[in-house]
Protein backbone atom coordinates (compact mmCIF):
# COMPACT_ATOMS: atom_id res chain seq x y z
CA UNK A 1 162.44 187.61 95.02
CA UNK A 2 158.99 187.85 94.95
CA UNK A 3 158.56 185.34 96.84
CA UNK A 4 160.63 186.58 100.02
CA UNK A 5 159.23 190.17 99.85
CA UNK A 6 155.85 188.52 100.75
CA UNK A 7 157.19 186.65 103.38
CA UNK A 8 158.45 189.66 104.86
CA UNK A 9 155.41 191.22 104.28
CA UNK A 10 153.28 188.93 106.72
CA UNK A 11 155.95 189.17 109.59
CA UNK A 12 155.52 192.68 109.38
CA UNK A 13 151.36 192.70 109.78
CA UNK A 14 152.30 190.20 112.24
CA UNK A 15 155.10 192.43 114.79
CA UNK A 16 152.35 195.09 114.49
CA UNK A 17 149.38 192.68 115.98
CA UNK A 18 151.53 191.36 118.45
CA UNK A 19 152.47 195.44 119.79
CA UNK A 20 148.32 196.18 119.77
CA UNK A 21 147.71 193.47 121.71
CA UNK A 22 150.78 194.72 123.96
CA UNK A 23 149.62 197.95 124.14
CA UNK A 24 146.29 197.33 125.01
CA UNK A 25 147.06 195.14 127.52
CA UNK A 26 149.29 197.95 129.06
CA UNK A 27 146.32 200.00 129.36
CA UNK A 28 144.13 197.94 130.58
CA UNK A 29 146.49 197.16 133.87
CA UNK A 30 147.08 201.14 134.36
CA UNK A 31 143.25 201.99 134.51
CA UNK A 32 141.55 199.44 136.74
CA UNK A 33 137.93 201.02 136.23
CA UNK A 34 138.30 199.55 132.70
CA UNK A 35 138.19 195.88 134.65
CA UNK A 36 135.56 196.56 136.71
CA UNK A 37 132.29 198.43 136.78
CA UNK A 38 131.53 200.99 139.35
CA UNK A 39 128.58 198.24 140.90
CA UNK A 40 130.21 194.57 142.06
CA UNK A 41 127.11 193.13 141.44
CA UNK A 42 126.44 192.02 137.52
CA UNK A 43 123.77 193.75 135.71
CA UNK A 44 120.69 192.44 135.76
CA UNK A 45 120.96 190.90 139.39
CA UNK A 46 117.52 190.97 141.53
CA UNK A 47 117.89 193.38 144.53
CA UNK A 48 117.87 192.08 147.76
CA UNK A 49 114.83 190.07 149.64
CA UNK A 50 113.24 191.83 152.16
CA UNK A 51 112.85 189.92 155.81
CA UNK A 52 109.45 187.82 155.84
CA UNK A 53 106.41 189.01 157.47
CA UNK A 54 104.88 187.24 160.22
CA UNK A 55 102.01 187.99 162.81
CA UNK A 56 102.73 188.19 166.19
CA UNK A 57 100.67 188.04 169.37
CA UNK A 58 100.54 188.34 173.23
CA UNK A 59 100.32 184.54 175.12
CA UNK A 60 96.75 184.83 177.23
CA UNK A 61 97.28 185.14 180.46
CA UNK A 62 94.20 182.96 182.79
CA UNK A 63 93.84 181.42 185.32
CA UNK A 64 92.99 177.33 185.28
CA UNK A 65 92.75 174.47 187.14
CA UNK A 66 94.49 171.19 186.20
CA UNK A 67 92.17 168.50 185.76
CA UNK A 68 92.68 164.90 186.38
CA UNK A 69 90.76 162.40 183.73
CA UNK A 70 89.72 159.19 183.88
CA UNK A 71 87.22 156.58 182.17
CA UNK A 72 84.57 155.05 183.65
CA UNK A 73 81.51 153.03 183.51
CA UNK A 74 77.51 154.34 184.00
CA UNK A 75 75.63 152.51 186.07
CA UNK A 76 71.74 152.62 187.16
CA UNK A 77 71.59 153.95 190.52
CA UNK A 78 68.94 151.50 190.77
CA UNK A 79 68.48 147.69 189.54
CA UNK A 80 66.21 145.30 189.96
CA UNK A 81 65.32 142.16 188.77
CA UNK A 82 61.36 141.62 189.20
CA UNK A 83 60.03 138.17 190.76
CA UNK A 84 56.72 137.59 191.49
CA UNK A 85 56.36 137.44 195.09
CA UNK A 86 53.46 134.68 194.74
CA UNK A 87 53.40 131.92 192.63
CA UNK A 88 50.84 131.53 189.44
CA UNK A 89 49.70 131.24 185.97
CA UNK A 90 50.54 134.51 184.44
CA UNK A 91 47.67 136.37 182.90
CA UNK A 92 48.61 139.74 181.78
CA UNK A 93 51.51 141.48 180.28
CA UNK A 94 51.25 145.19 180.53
CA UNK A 95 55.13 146.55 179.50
CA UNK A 96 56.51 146.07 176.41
CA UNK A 97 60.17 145.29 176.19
CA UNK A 98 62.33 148.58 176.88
CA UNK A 99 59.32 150.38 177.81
CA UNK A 100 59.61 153.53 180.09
CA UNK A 101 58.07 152.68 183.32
CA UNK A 102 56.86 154.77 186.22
CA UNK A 103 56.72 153.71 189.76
CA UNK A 104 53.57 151.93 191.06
CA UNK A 105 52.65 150.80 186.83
CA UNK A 106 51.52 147.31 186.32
CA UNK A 107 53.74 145.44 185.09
CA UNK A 108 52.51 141.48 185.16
CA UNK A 109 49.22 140.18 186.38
CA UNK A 110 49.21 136.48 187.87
CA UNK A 111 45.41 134.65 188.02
CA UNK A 112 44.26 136.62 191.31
CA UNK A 113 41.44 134.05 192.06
CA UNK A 114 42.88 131.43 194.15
CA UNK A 115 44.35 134.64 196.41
CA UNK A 116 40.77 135.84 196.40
CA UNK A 117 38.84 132.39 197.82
CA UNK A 118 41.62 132.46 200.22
CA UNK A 119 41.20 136.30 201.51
CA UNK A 120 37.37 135.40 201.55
CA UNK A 121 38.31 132.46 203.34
CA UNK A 122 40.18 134.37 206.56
CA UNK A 123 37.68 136.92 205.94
CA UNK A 124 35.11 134.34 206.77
CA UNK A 125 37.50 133.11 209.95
CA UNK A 126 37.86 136.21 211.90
CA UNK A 127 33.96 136.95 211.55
CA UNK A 128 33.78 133.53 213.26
CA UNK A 129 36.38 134.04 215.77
CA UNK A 130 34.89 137.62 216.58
CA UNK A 131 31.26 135.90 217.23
CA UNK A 132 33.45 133.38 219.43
CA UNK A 133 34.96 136.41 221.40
CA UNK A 134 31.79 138.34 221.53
CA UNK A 135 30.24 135.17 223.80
CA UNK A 136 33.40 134.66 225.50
CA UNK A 137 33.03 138.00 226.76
CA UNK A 138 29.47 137.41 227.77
CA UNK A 139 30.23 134.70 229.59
CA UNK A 140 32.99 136.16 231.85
CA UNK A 141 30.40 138.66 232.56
CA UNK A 142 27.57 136.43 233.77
CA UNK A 143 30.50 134.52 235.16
CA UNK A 144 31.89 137.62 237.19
CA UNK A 145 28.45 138.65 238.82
CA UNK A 146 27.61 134.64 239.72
CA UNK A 147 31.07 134.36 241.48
CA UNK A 148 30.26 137.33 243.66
CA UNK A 149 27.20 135.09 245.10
CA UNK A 150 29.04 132.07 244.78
CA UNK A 151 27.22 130.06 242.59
CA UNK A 152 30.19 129.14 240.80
CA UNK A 153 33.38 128.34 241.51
CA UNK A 154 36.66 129.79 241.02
CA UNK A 155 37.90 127.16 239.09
CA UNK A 156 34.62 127.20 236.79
CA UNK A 157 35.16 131.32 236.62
CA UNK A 158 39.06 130.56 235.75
CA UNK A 159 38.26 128.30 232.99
CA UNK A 160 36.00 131.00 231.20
CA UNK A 161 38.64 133.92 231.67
CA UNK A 162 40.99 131.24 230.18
CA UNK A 163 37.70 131.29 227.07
CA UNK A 164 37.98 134.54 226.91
CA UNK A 165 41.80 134.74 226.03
CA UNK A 166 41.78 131.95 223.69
CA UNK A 167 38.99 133.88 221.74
CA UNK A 168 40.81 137.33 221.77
CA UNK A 169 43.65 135.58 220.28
CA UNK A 170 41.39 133.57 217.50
CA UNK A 171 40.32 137.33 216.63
CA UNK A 172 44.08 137.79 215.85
CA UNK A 173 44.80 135.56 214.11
CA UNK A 174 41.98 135.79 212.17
CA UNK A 175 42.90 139.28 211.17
CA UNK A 176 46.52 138.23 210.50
CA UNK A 177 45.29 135.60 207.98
CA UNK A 178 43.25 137.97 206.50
CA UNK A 179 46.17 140.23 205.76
CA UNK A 180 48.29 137.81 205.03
CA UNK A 181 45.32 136.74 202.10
CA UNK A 182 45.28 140.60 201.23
CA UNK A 183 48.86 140.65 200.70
CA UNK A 184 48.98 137.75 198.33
CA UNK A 185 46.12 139.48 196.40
CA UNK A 186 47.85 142.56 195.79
CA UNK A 187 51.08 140.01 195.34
CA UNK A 188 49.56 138.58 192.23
CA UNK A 189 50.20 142.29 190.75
CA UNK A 190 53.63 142.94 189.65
CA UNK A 191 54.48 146.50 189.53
CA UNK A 192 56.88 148.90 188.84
CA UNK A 193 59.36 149.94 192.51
CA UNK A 194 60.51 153.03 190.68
CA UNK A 195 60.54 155.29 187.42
CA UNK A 196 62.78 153.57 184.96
CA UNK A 197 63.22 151.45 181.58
CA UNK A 198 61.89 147.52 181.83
CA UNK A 199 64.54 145.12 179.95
CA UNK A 200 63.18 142.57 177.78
CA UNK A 201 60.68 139.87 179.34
CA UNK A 202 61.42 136.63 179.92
CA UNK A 203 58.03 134.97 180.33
CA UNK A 204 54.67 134.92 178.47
CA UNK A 205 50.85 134.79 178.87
CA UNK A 206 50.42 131.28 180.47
CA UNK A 207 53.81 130.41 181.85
CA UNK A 208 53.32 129.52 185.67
CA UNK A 209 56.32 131.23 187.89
CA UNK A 210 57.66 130.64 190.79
CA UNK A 211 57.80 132.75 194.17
CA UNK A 212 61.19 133.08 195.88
CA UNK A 213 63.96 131.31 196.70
CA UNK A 214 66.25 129.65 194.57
CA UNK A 215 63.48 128.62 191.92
CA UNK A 216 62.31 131.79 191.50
CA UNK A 217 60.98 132.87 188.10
CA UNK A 218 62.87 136.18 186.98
CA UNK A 219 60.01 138.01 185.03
CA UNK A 220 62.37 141.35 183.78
CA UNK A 221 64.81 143.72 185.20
CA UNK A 222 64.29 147.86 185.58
CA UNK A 223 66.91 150.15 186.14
CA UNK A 224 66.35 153.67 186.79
CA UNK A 225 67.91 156.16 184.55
CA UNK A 226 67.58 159.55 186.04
CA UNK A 227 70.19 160.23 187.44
CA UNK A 228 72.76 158.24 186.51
CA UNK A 229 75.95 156.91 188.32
CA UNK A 230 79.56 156.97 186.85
CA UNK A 231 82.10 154.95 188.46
CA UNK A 232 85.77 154.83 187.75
CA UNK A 233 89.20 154.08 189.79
CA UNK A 234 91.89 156.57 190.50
CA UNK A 235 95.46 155.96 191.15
CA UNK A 236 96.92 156.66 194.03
CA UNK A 237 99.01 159.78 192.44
CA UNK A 238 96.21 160.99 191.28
CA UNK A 239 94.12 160.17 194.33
CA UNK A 240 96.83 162.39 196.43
CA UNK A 241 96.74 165.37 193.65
CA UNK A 242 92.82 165.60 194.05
CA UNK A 243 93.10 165.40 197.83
CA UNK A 244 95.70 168.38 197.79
CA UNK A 245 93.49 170.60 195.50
CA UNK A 246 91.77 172.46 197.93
CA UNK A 247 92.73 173.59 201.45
CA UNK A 248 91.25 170.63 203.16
CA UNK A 249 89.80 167.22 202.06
CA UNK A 250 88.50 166.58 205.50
CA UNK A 251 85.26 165.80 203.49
CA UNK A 252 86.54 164.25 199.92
CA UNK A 253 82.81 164.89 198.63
CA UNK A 254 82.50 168.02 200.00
CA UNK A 255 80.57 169.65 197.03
CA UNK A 256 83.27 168.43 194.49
CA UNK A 257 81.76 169.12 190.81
CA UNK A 258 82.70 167.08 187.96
CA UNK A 259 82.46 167.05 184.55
CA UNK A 260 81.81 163.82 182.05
CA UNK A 261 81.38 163.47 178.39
CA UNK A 262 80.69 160.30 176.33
CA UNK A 263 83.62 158.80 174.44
CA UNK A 264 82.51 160.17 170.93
CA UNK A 265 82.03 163.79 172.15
CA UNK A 266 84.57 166.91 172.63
CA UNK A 267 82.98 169.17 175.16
CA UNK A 268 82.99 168.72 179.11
CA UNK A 269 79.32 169.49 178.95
CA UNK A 270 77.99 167.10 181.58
CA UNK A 271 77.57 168.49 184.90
CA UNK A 272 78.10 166.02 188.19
CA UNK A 273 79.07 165.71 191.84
CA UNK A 274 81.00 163.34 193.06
CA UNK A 275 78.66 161.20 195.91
CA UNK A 276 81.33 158.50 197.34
CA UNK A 277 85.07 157.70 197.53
CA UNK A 278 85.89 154.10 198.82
CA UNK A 279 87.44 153.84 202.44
CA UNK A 280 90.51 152.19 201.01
CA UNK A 281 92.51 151.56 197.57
CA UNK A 282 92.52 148.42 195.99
CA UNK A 283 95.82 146.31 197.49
CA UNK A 284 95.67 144.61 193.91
CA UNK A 285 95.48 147.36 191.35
CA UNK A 286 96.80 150.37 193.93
CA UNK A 287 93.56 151.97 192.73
CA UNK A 288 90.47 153.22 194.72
CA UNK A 289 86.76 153.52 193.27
CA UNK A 290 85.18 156.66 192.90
CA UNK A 291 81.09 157.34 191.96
CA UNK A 292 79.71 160.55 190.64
CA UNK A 293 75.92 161.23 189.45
CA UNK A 294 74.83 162.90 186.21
CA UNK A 295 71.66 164.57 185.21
CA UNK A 296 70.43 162.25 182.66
CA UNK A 297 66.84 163.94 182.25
CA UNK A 298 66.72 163.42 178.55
CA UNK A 299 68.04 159.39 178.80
CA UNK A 300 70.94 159.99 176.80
CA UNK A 301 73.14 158.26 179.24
CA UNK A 302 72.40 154.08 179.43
CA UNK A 303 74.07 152.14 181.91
CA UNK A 304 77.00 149.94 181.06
CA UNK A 305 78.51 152.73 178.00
CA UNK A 306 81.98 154.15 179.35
CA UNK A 307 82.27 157.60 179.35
CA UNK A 308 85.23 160.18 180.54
CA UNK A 309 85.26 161.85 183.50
CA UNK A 310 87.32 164.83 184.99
CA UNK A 311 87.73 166.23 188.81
CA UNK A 312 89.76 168.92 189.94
CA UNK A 313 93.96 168.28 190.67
CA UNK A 314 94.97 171.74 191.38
CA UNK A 315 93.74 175.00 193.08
CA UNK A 316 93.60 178.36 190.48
CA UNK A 317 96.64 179.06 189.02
CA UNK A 318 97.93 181.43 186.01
CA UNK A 319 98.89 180.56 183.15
CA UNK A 320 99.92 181.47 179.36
CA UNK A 321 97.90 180.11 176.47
CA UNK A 322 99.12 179.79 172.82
CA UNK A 323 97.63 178.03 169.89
CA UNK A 324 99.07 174.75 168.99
CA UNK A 325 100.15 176.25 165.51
CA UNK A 326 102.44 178.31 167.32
CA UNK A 327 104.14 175.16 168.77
CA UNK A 328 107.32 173.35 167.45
CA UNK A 329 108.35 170.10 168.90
CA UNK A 330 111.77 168.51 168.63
CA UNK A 331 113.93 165.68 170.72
CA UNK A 332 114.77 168.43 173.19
CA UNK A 333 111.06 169.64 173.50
CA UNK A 334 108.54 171.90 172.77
CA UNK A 335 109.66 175.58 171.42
CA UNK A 336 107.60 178.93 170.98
CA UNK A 337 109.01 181.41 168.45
CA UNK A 338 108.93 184.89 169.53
CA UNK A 339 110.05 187.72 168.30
CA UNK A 340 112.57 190.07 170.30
CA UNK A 341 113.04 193.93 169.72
CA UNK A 342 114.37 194.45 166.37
CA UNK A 343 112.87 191.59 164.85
CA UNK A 344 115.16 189.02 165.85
CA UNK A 345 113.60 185.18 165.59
CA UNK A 346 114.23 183.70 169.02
CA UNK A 347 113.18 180.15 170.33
CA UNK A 348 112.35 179.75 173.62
CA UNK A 349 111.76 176.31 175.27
CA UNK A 350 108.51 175.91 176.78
CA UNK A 351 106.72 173.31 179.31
CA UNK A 352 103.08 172.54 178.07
CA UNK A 353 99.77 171.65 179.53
CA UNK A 354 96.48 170.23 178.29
CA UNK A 355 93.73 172.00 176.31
CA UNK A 356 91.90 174.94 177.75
CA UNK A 357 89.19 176.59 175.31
CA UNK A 358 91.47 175.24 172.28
CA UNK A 359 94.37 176.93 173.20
CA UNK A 360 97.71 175.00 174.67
CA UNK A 361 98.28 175.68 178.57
CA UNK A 362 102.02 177.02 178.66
CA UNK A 363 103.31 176.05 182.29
CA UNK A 364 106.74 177.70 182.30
CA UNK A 365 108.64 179.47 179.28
CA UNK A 366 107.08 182.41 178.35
CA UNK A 367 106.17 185.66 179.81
CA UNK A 368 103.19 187.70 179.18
CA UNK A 369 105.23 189.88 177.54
CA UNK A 370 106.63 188.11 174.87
CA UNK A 371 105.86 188.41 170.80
CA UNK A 372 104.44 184.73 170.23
CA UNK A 373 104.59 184.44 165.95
CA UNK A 374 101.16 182.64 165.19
CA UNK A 375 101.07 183.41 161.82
CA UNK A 376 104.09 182.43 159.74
CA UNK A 377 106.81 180.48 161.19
CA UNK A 378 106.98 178.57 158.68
CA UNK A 379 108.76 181.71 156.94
CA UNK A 380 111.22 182.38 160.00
CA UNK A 381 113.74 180.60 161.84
CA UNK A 382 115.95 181.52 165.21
CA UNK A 383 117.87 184.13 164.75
CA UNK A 384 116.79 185.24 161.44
CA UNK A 385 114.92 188.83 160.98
CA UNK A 386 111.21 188.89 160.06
CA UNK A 387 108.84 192.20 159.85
CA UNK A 388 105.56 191.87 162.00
CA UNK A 389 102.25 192.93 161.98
CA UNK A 390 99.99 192.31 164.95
CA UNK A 391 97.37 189.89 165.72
CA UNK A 392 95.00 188.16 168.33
CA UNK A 393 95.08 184.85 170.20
CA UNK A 394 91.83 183.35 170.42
CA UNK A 395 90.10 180.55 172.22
CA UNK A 396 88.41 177.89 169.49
CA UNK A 397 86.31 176.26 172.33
CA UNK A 398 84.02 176.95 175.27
């Protein structure tokens, strides 16, 4: 008995767990507030991000040329290699080896004496041949007034007019040898044609060299520095675009300025004119040769170095300029990121240009009016909202 009054005991506890659970199920269902709380998001949830914030920035309008650039080679505008024009023992160096020279310096001194006996020599000639006309001309005179009274014939009078000639033309070439001696004196003297830098020598004190012709000894070479010529080739697309840059290329070096810098530098900073364009292009490379001349007061510039060069391809034009940063490429191109009214990301494809004053030349694209980002795009993407704040676009380079 005891036993089965506990039993019933438990199922009783048990029917009234089972109707609380019932129950509070029931009111659960009727009051849905008690499901949810009056906020769908959880507690503790961060509130939402606000939109990034990004600098924006008109394009700069200006107005550029397009340039077309090329390398080329400096060369001395003049080059010479010196040989002596007499032949001799050399007895004087006065340049040292990559010397700066000026026109009219001595350079190399061959033994002058054998040129001097020989100057004293013609010298000594025409004094005779001058004594020889002086007597000539005496006798045609006596000769004159005896054929008036006929004490001499006209044959005899012929033959000393005939003396007289002869002696006129020993005077001559008397004075011809002389200055032919003179000549070889001043020869023996080797100096500079122009202002320039002497090469490295290629005889010494002693050596005998060799006048002219195939045997000649070279003694150095001098090329002038200042100015200085650059010569490259342009194709013939190129050759057309600079012809069309201006209203007429009647004249193709019609004060055309260029600008050159050396390999290793950045800036344009090297002032030229161009001075010839060849009469033809090149059948072979479809090329034709072009020659400008640089200032190159302070010998910065040696011949043979390559250097760039740049001339004119277009007339004026405007333009929009953005910074590089503000640039995005892709297969499809190059895209600007602006920012429309209401903060809306757009991206707008754009046709670029070189480098002017550090800033990218946009060609076609963008409009003066547009909201470039050049700070932040990193944070933004089309179509997404940003906040902005307003900057500058500057030029990094002059």
């Amino acid at each position: 008995m005891c036993r089965m009054s506990k039993m019933r005991g438990r199922r009783r506890w048990q029917a009234l767990g089972l109707m609380a659970c019932v129950m509070g199920a029931g009111s659960l269902v009727g009051s849905p507030d008690r499901l949810f709380s009056s906020s769908s998001k959880p507690a503790g949830a961060p509130a939402e991000a606000a939109p990034p914030v990004v600098t924006v920035a008109a394009p700069v309008a200006r107005e550029v040329v397009d340039w077309i650039t090329q390398t080329g080679r400096l060369r001395a505008v003049d080059r010479v290699e010196l040989i002596a024009r007499v032949g001799g023992y050399l007895t004087e160096i006065r340049a040292k080896d990559g010397q700066m020279v000026r026109k009219g310096d001595l350079l190399f001194a061959i033994d002058p004496r054998p040129f001097q006996i020989q100057l004293r020599k013609a010298s000594a000639q025409r004094k005779i041949a001058s004594s020889q006309l002086d007597l000539a001309r005496k006798k045609i005179e006596r000769s004159s007034a005896l054929r008036r009274t006929h004490y001499i014939s006209e044959e005899e009078h012929d033959l000393r007019l005939q003396q007289l000639r002869d002696a006129e033309g020993a005077v001559e070439q008397a004075e011809a040898a002389v200055e032919a001696a003179q000549l070889d004196l001043e020869f023996s003297r080797v100096t500079a044609p122009f202002d320039g830098r002497i090469g490295a020598r290629r005889v010494s004190i002693g050596d005998f060299v060799n006048s002219g012709g195939a045997e000649a000894t070279p003694l150095a070479t001098i090329v002038s520095l200042d100015p200085i010529y650059l010569e490259f080739d342009l194709s013939e697309a190129d050759y057309v675009a600079y012809l069309r840059s201006a209203e007429s290329r009647l004249d193709p070096l019609a004060e055309i300025e260029v600008r050159a810098r050396l390999i290793d530098e950045s800036e344009w900073s090297r002032l030229g004119h161009l001075v010839f364009v060849d009469n033809s292009l090149d059948r072979n490379t479809g090329t034709i040769r072009m020659r400008a001349t640089l200032d190159n007061r302070d010998h910065s510039l040696t011949p043979g170095q390559f250097a760039r060069v740049r001339l004119p391809a277009s007339r004026p034009h405007s333009v929009m300029l953005v910074s590089d940063s503000s640039l995005s490429a892709d297969q499809a191109g190059k895209t600007v990121l602006v920012v429309e009214e209401g903060g809306k990301v757009v991206g707008k494809k754009v046709e670029t240009g070189p480098l002017v004053d550090g800033l990218r030349v946009i060609r076609r694209g963008l409009d003066a009016s547009d909201r470039v980002i050049v700070e932040g795009p990193s944070r933004s993407r089309p179509g997404n909202r940003v906040s902005v704040r307003d900057g500058r676009i500057e030029a990094t380079a002059h």
